[in-house]
C-alpha atoms as a PDB file:
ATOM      1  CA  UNK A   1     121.151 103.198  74.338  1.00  0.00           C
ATOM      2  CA  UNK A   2     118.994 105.766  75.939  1.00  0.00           C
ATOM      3  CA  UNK A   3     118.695 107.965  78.243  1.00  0.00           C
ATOM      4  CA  UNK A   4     115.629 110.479  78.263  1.00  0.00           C
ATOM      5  CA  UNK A   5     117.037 113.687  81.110  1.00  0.00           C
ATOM      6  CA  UNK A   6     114.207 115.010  83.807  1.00  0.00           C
ATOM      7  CA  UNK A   7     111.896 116.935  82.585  1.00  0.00           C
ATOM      8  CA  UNK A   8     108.019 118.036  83.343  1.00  0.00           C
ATOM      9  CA  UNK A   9     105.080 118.688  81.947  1.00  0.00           C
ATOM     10  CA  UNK A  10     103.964 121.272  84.431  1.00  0.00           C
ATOM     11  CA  UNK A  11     106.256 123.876  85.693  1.00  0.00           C
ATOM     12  CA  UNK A  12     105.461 122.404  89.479  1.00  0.00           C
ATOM     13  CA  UNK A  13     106.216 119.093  89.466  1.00  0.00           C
ATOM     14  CA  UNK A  14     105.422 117.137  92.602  1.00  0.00           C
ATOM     15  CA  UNK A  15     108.498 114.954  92.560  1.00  0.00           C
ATOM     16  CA  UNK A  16     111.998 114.519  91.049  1.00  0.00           C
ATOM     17  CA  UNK A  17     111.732 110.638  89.392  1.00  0.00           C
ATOM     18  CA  UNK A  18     114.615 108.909  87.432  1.00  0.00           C
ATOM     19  CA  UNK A  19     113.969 105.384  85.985  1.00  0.00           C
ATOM     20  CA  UNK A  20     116.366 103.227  85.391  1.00  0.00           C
ATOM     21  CA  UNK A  21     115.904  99.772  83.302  1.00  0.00           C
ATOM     22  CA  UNK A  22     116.912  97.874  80.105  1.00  0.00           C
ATOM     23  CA  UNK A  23     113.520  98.897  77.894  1.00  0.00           C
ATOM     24  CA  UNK A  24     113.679 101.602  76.288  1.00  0.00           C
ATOM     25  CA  UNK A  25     110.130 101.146  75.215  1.00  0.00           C
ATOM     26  CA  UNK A  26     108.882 100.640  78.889  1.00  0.00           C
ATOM     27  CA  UNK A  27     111.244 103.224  79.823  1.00  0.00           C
ATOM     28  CA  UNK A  28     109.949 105.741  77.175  1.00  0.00           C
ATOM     29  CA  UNK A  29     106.320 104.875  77.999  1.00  0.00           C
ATOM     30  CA  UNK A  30     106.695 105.245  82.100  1.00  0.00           C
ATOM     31  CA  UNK A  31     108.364 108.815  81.674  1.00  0.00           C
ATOM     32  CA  UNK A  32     105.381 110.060  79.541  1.00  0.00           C
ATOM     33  CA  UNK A  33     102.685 108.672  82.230  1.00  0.00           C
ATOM     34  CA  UNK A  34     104.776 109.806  85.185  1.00  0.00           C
ATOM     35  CA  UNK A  35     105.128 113.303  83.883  1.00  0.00           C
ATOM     36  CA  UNK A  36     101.229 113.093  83.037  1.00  0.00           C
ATOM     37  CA  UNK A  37     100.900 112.345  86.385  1.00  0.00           C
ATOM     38  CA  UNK A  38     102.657 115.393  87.510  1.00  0.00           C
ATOM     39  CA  UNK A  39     105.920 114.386  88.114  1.00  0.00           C
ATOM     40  CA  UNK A  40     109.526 115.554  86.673  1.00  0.00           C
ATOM     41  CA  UNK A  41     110.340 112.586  85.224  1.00  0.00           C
ATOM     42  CA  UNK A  42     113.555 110.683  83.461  1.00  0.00           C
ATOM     43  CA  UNK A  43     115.156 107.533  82.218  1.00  0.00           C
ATOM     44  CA  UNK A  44     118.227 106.239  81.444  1.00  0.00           C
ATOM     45  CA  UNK A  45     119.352 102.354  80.607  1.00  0.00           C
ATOM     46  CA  UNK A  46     123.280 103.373  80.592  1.00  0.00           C
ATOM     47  CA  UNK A  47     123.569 101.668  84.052  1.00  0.00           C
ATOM     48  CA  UNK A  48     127.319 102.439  83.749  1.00  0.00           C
ATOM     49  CA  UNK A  49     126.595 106.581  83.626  1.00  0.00           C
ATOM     50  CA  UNK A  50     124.233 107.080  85.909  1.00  0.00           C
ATOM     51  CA  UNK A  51     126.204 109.339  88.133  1.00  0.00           C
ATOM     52  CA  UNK A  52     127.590 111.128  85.572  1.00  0.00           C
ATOM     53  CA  UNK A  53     124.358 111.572  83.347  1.00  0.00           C
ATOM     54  CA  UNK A  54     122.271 112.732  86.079  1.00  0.00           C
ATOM     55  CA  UNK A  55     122.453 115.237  89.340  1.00  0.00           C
ATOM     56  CA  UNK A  56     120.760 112.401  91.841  1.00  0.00           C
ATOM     57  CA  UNK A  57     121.506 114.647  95.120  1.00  0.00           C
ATOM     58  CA  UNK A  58     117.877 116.224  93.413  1.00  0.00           C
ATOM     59  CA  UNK A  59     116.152 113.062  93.322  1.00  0.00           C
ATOM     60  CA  UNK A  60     112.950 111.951  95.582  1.00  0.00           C
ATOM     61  CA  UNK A  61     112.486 108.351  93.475  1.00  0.00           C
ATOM     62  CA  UNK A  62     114.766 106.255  91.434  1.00  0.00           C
ATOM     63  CA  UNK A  63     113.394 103.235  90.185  1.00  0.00           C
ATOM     64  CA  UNK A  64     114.716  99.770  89.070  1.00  0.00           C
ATOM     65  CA  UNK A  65     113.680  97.640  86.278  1.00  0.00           C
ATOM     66  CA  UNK A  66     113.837  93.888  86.835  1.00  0.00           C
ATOM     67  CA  UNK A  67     117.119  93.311  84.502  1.00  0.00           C
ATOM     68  CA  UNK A  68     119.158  95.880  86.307  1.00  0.00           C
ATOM     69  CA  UNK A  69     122.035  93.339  87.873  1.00  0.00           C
ATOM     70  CA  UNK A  70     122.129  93.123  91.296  1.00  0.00           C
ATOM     71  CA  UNK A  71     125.768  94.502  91.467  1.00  0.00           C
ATOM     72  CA  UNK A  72     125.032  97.444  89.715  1.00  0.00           C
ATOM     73  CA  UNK A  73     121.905  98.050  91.449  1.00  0.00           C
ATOM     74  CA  UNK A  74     123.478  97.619  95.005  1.00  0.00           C
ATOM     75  CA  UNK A  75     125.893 100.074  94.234  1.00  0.00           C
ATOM     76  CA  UNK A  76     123.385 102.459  92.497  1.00  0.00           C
ATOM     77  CA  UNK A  77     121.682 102.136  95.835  1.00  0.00           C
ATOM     78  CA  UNK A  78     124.929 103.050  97.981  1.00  0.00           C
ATOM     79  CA  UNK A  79     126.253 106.331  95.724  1.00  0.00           C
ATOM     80  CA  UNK A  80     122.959 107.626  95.638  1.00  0.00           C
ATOM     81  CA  UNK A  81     122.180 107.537  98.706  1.00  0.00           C
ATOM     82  CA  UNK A  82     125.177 108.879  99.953  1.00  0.00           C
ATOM     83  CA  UNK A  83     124.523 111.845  97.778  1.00  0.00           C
ATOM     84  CA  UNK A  84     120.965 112.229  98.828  1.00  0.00           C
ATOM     85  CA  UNK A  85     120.114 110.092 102.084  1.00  0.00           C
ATOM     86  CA  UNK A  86     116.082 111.163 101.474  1.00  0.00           C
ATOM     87  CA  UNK A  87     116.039 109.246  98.281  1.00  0.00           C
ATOM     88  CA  UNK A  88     113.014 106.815  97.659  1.00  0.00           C
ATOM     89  CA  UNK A  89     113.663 103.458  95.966  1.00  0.00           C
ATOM     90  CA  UNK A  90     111.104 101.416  93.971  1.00  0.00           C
ATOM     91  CA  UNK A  91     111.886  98.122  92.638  1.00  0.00           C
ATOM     92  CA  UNK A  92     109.507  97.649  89.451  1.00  0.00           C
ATOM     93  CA  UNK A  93     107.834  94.633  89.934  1.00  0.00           C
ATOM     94  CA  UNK A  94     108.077  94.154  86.023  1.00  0.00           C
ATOM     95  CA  UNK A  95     108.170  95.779  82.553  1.00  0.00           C
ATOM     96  CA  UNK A  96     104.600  96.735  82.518  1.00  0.00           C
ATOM     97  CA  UNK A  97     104.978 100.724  82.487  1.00  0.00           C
ATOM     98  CA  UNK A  98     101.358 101.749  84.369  1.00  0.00           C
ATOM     99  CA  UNK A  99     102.437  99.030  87.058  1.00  0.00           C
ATOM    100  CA  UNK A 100     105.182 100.859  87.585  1.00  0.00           C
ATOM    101  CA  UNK A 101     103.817 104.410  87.618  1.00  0.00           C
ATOM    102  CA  UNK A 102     101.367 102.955  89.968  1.00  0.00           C
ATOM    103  CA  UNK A 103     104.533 102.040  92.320  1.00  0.00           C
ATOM    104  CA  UNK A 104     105.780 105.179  92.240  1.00  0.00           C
ATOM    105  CA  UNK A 105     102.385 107.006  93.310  1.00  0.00           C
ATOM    106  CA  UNK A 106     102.186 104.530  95.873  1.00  0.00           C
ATOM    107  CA  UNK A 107     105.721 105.391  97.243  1.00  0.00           C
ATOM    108  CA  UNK A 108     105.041 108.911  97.123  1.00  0.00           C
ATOM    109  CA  UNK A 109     101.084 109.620  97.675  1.00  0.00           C
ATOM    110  CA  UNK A 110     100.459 111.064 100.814  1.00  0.00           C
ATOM    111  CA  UNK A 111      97.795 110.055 102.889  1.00  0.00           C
ATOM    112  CA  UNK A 112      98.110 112.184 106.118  1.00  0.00           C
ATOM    113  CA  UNK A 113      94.391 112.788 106.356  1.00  0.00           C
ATOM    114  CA  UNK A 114      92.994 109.918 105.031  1.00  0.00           C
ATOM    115  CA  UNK A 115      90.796 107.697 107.207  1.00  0.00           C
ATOM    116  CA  UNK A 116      91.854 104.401 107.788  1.00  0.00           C
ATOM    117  CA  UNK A 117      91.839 101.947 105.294  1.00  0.00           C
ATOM    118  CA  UNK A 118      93.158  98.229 104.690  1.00  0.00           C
ATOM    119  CA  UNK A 119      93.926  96.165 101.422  1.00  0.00           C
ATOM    120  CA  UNK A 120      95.046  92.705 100.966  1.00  0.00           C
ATOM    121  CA  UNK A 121      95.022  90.377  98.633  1.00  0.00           C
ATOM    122  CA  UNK A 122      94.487  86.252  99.104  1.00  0.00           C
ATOM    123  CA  UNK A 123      96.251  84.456  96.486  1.00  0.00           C
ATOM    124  CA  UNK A 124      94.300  81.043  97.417  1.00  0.00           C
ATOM    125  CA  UNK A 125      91.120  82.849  96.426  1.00  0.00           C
ATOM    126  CA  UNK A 126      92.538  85.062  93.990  1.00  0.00           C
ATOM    127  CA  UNK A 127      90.523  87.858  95.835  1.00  0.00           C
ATOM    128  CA  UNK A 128      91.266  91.317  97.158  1.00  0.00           C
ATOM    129  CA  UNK A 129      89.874  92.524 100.375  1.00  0.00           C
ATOM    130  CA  UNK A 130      89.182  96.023 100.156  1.00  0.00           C
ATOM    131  CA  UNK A 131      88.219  97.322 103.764  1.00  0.00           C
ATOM    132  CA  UNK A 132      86.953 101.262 104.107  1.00  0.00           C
ATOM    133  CA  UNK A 133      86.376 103.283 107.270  1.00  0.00           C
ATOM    134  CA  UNK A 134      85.057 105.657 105.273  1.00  0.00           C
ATOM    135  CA  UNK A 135      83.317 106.322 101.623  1.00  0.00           C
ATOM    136  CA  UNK A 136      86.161 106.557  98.964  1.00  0.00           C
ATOM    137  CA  UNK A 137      86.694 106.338  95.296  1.00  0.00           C
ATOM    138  CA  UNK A 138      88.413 103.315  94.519  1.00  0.00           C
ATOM    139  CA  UNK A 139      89.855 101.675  91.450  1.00  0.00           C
ATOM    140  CA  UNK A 140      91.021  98.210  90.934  1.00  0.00           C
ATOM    141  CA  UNK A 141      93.195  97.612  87.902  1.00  0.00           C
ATOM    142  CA  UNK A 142      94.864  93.998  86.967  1.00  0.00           C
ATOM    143  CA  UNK A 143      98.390  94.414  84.815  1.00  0.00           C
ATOM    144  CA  UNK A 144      99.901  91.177  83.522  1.00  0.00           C
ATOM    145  CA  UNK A 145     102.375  90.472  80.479  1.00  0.00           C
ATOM    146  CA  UNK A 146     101.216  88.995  77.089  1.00  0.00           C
ATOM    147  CA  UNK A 147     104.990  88.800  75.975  1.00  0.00           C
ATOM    148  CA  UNK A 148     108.521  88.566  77.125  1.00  0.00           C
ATOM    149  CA  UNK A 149     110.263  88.587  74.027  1.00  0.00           C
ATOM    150  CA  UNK A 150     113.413  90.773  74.767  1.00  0.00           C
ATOM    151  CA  UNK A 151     114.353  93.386  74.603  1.00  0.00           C
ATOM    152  CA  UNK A 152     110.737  95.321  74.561  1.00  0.00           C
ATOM    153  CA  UNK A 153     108.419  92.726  77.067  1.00  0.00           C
ATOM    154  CA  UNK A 154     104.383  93.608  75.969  1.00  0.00           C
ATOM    155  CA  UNK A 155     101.688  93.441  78.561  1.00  0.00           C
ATOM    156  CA  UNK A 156      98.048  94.544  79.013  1.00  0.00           C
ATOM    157  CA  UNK A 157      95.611  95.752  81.845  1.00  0.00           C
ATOM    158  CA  UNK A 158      91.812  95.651  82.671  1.00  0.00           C
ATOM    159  CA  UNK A 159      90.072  98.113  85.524  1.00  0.00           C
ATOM    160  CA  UNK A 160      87.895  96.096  87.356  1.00  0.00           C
ATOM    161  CA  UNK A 161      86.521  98.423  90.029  1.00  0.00           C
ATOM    162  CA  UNK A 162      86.618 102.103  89.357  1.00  0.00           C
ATOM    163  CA  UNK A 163      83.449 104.114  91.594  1.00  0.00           C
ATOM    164  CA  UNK A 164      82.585 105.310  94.710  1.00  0.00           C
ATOM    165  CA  UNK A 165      82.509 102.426  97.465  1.00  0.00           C
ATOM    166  CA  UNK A 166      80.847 102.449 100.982  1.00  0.00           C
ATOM    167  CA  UNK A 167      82.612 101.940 104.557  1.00  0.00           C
ATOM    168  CA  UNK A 168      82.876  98.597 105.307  1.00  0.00           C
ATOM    169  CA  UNK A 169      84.241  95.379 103.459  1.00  0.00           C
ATOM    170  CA  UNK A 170      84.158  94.988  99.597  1.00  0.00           C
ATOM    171  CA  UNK A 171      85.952  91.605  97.828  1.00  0.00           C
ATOM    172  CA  UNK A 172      87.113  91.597  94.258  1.00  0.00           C
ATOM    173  CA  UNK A 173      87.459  88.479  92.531  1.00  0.00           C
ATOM    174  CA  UNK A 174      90.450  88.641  90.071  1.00  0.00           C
ATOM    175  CA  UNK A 175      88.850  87.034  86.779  1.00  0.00           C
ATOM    176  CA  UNK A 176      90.192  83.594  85.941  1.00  0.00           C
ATOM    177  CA  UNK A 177      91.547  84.839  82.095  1.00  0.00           C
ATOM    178  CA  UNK A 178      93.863  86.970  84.275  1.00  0.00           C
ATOM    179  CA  UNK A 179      96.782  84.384  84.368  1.00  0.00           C
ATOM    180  CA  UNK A 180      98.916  83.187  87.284  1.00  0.00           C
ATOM    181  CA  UNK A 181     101.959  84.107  86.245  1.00  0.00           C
ATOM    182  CA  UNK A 182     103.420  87.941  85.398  1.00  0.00           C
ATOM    183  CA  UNK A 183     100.266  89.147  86.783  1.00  0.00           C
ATOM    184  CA  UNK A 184     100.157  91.734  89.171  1.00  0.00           C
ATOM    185  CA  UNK A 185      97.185  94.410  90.747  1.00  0.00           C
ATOM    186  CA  UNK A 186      96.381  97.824  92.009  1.00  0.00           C
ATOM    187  CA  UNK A 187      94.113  99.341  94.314  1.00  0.00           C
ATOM    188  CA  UNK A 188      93.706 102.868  94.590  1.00  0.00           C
ATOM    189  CA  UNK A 189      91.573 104.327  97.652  1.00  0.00           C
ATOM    190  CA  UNK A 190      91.763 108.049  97.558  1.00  0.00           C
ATOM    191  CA  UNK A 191      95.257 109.080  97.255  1.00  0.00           C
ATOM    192  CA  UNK A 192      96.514 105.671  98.258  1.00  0.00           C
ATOM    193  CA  UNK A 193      98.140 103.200  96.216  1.00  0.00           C
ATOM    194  CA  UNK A 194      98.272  99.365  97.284  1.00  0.00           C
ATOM    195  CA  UNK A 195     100.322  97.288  94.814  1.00  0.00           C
ATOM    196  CA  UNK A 196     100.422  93.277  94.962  1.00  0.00           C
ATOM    197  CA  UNK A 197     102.084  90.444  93.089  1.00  0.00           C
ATOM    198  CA  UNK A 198      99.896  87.903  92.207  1.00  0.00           C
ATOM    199  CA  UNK A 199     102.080  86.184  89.907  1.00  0.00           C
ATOM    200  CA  UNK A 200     105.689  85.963  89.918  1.00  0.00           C
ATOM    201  CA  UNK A 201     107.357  86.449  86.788  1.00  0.00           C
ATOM    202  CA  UNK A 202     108.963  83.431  85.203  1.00  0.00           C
ATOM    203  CA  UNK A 203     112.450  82.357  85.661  1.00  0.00           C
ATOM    204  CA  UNK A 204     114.836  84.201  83.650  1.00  0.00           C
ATOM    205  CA  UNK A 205     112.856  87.600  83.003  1.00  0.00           C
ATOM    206  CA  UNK A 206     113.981  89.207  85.676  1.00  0.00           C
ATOM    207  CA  UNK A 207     116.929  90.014  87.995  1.00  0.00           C
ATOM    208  CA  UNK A 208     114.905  91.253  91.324  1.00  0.00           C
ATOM    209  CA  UNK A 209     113.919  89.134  94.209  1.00  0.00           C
ATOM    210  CA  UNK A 210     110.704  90.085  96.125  1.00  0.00           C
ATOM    211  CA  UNK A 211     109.609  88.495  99.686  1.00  0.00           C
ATOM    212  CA  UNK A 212     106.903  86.123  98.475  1.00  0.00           C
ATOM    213  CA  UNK A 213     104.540  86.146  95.262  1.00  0.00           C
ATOM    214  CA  UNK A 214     101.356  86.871  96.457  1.00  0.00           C
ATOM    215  CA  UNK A 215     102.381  90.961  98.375  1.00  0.00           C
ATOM    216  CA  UNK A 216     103.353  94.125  98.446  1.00  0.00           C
ATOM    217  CA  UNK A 217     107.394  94.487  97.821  1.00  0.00           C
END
C-alpha cells in the first residue's frame, strides 16, 4: 500500500492536489512532476482511508486513476465535496503519469487574459487543429502505453510541436507509429492545456467511462 501525504517543493504552492489510483509507480511518478510543476502534491491508493488519511476540506484537485471502482469513486466524489464544495475533479484518462499532470494543469491553468484560441482534434484524420488569434508558444506532445501488465502499466511520449506559432490555423498530423489504442495528446497554447483521447484504452484496463474516444473528458 501507499500513500505519499501533500507536500511541496516550493513554500508557495499554487494548488492543493491529492491523487488517488492503484499504481504506486504512476502514483509516485505524478506527485514528483506535479510538485515540479509547482503544486502541493499527494497520493494515496488506500481507497478505503481516504478521509481519514487526508484533510480534503484543503483540497483544489483530487484525481482518479482508471481502476478506482466506480462505487468508491462516487462516494469519494459525494464526502468530498460535501467537505469542500470548490473541489476540482480530474478523471485520469490512464496510467501514463505526464498525461495526467497535463490534466491537472489543464483543470487548473488560468487563462483570463489569454486571446482566444481553439483546439480540436479529428480522429478520421488523426490530425489536430490548432487555431491562434494571436502568436503563442505551443507544444504538442503524444502519450500512449507500451504495457499494461498490472500492477505498474509502462507508457512513453514524443513532443511533436514545441515553438512559437503564428495567428491563424496550424494542423498536426499524429504520426502513424503512434498507435490507435491507449493513445492520447496534449496541446499547450500559453497557459492552456487541451487534452484529447485518441485511443480508448482496451477493455479491462480501466474502470472509467469517458463520452466518446476521440475528446476532451
Amino acid at each position: 500500500m501507499l500513500t505519499v501525504p501533500i507536500e511541496a517543493a516550493d513554500a508557495d504552492p499554487v494548488v492543493r492536489v491529492l491523487a488517488i489510483g492503484r499504481s504506486e509507480n504512476v502514483l509516485t511518478d505524478l506527485v514528483a512532476i506535479l510538485r515540479t510543476n509547482g503544486h502541493a502534491a499527494g497520493a494515496t491508493n488506500e481507497f478505503d482511508r481516504v478521509l481519514d488519511l487526508f484533510d480534503v476540506s484543503r483540497l483544489d484537485v483530487v484525481v482518479f486513476g482508471g481502476m478506482v471502482p466506480p462505487d468508491t469513486k462516487a462516494y469519494l466524489r459525494e464526502q468530498i465535496t460535501n467537505r469542500n464544495a470548490a473541489v476540482t475533479f480530474v478523471q485520469g484518462y490512464a496510467g501514463i503519469p505526464g498525461l495526467v499532470a497535463m490534466q491537472v494543469e489543464a483543470a487548473v491553468a488560468d487563462t483570463t487574459d489569454e486571446p482566444a484560441s481553439s483546439v480540436t482534434f479529428d480522429a478520421g484524420t488523426r490530425t489536430l487543429d490548432v487555431s491562434l488569434a494571436a502568436p503563442r508558444q505551443v507544444t504538442v506532445v503524444a502519450w500512449w502505453h507500451t504495457s499494461f501488465t498490472p500492477p505498474e502499466p509502462r507508457s512513453t511520449s514524443r513532443v511533436l510541436v514545441d515553438t512559437r506559432l503564428s495567428a491563424g490555423r496550424h494542423d498536426v498530423a499524429i504520426p502513424e507509429d503512434v498507435p490507435a489504442q491507449a493513445s492520447f495528446a496534449t496541446v499547450s497554447v500559453g497557459p492552456a492545456v487541451h487534452t484529447f483521447i485518441m485511443g480508448a484504452m482496451p477493455t479491462g484496463t480501466t474502470m472509467a467511462r469517458f463520452p466518446g474516444t476521440a475528446g476532451p473528458e
